[in-house]
Protein backbone atom coordinates (compact mmCIF):
# COMPACT_ATOMS: atom_id res chain seq x y z
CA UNK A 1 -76.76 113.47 145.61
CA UNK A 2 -77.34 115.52 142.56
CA UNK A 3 -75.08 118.53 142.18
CA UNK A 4 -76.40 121.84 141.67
CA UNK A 5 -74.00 124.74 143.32
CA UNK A 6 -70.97 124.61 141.96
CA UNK A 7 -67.88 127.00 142.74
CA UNK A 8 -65.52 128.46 139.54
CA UNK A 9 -62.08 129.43 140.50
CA UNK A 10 -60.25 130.66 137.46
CA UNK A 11 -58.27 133.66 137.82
CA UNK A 12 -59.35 134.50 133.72
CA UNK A 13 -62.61 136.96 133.19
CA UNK A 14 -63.08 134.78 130.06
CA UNK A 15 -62.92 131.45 131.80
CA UNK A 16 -65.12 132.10 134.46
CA UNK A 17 -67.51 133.78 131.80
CA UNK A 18 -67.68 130.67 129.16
CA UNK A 19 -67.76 128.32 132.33
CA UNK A 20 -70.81 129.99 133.99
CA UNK A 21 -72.23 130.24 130.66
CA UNK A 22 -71.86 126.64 130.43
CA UNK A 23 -72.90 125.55 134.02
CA UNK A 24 -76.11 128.46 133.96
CA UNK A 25 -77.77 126.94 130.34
CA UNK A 26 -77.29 122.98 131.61
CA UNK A 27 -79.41 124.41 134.93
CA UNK A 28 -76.70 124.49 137.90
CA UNK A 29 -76.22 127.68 140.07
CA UNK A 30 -72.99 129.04 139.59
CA UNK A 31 -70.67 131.11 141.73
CA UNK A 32 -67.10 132.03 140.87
CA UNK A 33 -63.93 132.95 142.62
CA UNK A 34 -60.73 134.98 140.77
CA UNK A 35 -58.20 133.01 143.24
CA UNK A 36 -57.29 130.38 145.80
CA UNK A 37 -57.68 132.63 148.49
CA UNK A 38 -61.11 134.49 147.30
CA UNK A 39 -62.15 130.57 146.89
CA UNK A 40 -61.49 129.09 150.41
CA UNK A 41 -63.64 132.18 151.67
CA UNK A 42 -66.45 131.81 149.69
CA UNK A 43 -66.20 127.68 150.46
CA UNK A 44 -66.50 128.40 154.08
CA UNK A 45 -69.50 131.10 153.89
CA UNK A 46 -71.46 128.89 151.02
CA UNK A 47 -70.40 125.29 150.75
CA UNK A 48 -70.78 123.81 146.85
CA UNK A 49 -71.12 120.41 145.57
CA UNK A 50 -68.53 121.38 143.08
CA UNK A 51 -65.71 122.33 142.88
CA UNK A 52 -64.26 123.81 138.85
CA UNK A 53 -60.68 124.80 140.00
CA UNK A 54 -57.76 126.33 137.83
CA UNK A 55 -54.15 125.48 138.60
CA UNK A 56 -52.10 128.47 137.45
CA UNK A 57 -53.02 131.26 139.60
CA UNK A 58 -51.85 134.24 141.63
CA UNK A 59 -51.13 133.66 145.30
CA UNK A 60 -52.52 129.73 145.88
CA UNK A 61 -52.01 128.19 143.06
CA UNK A 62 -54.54 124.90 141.97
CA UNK A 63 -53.00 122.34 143.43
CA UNK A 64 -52.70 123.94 147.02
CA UNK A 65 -56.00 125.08 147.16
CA UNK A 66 -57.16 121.75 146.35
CA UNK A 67 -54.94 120.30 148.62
CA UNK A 68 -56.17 122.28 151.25
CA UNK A 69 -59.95 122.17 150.86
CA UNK A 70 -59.45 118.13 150.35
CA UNK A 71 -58.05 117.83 153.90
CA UNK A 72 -60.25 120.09 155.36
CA UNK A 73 -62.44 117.66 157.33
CA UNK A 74 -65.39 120.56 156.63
CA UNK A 75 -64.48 120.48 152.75
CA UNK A 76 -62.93 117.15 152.08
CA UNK A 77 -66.32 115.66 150.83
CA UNK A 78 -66.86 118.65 148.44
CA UNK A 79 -66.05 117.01 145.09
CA UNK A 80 -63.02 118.87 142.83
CA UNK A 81 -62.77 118.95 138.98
CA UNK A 82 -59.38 120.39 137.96
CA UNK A 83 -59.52 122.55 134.94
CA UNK A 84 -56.26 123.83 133.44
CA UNK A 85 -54.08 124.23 130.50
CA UNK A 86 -51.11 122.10 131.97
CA UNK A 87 -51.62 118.92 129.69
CA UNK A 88 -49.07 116.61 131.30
CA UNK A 89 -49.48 113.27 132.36
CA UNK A 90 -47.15 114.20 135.42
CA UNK A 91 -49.53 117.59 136.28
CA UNK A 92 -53.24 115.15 136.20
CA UNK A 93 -51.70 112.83 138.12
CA UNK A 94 -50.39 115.36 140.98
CA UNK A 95 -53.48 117.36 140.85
CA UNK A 96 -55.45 113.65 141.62
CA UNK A 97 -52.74 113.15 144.42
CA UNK A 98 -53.88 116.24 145.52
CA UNK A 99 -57.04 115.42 146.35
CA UNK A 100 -59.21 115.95 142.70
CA UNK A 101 -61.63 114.12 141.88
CA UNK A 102 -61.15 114.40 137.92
CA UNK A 103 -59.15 116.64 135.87
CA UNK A 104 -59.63 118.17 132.50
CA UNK A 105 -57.51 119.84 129.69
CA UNK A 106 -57.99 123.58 128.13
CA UNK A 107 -59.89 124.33 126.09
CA UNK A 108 -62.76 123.07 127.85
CA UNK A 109 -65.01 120.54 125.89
CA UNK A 110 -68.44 121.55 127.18
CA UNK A 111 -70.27 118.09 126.15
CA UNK A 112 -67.08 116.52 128.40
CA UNK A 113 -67.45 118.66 131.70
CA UNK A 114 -71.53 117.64 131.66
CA UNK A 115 -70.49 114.09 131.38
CA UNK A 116 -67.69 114.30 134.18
CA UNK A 117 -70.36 116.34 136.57
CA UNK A 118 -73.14 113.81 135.43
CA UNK A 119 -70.86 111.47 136.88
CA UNK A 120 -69.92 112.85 139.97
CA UNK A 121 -74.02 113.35 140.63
């Protein structure tokens, strides 16, 4: 199944901004949420294909909300791609326990994310 709607959640106006940017030029339809909390709403009322999720966040943070939608059996099959600034080896490998599907270090290579989506697709 290609992927074409994918959700943002990213609690930085800059983030979200150079993501969508991103996302909207490659051709995918783009929605964004600033938290965990806004995201598991908008998941419910408009399920994505994708999933771009941040880790440190108010309320929720990352790895609960992926936790969450990944054992949702309404969500679970909803891919996740972490993006966040925690680099350790010990952080990608919780956030894949977690239920992600791939995970990828700040500051976001753009020519990397297309691959990792193109691979998901």
């Amino acid at each position: 199944m290609a992927i074409h709607k994918i959700l943002i959640v990213d609690d930085s106006p800059t983030e979200r901004y150079f993501l969508t940017e991103v996302l909207v030029k490659s051709g995918f339809s783009v929605a964004t949420a600033e938290n965990g909390e806004e995201a598991l709403l908008k998941i419910k009322v408009d399920k994505p294909q994708l999933i771009l999720m941040d880790i440190v966040m108010p309320g929720q943070n990352g790895f609960q909300v992926t936790r969450s939608i990944s054992r949702d059996p309404e969500t679970k099959d909803v891919p996740i791609i972490i993006c966040t600034s925690k680099g350790q080896e010990t952080d990608r490998i919780w956030g894949l326990r977690q239920g992600a599907r791939d995970y990828i270090v700040k500051p976001i290579d753009p020519h990397e994310l297309l691959a990792k989506i193109a691979a998901l697709g």
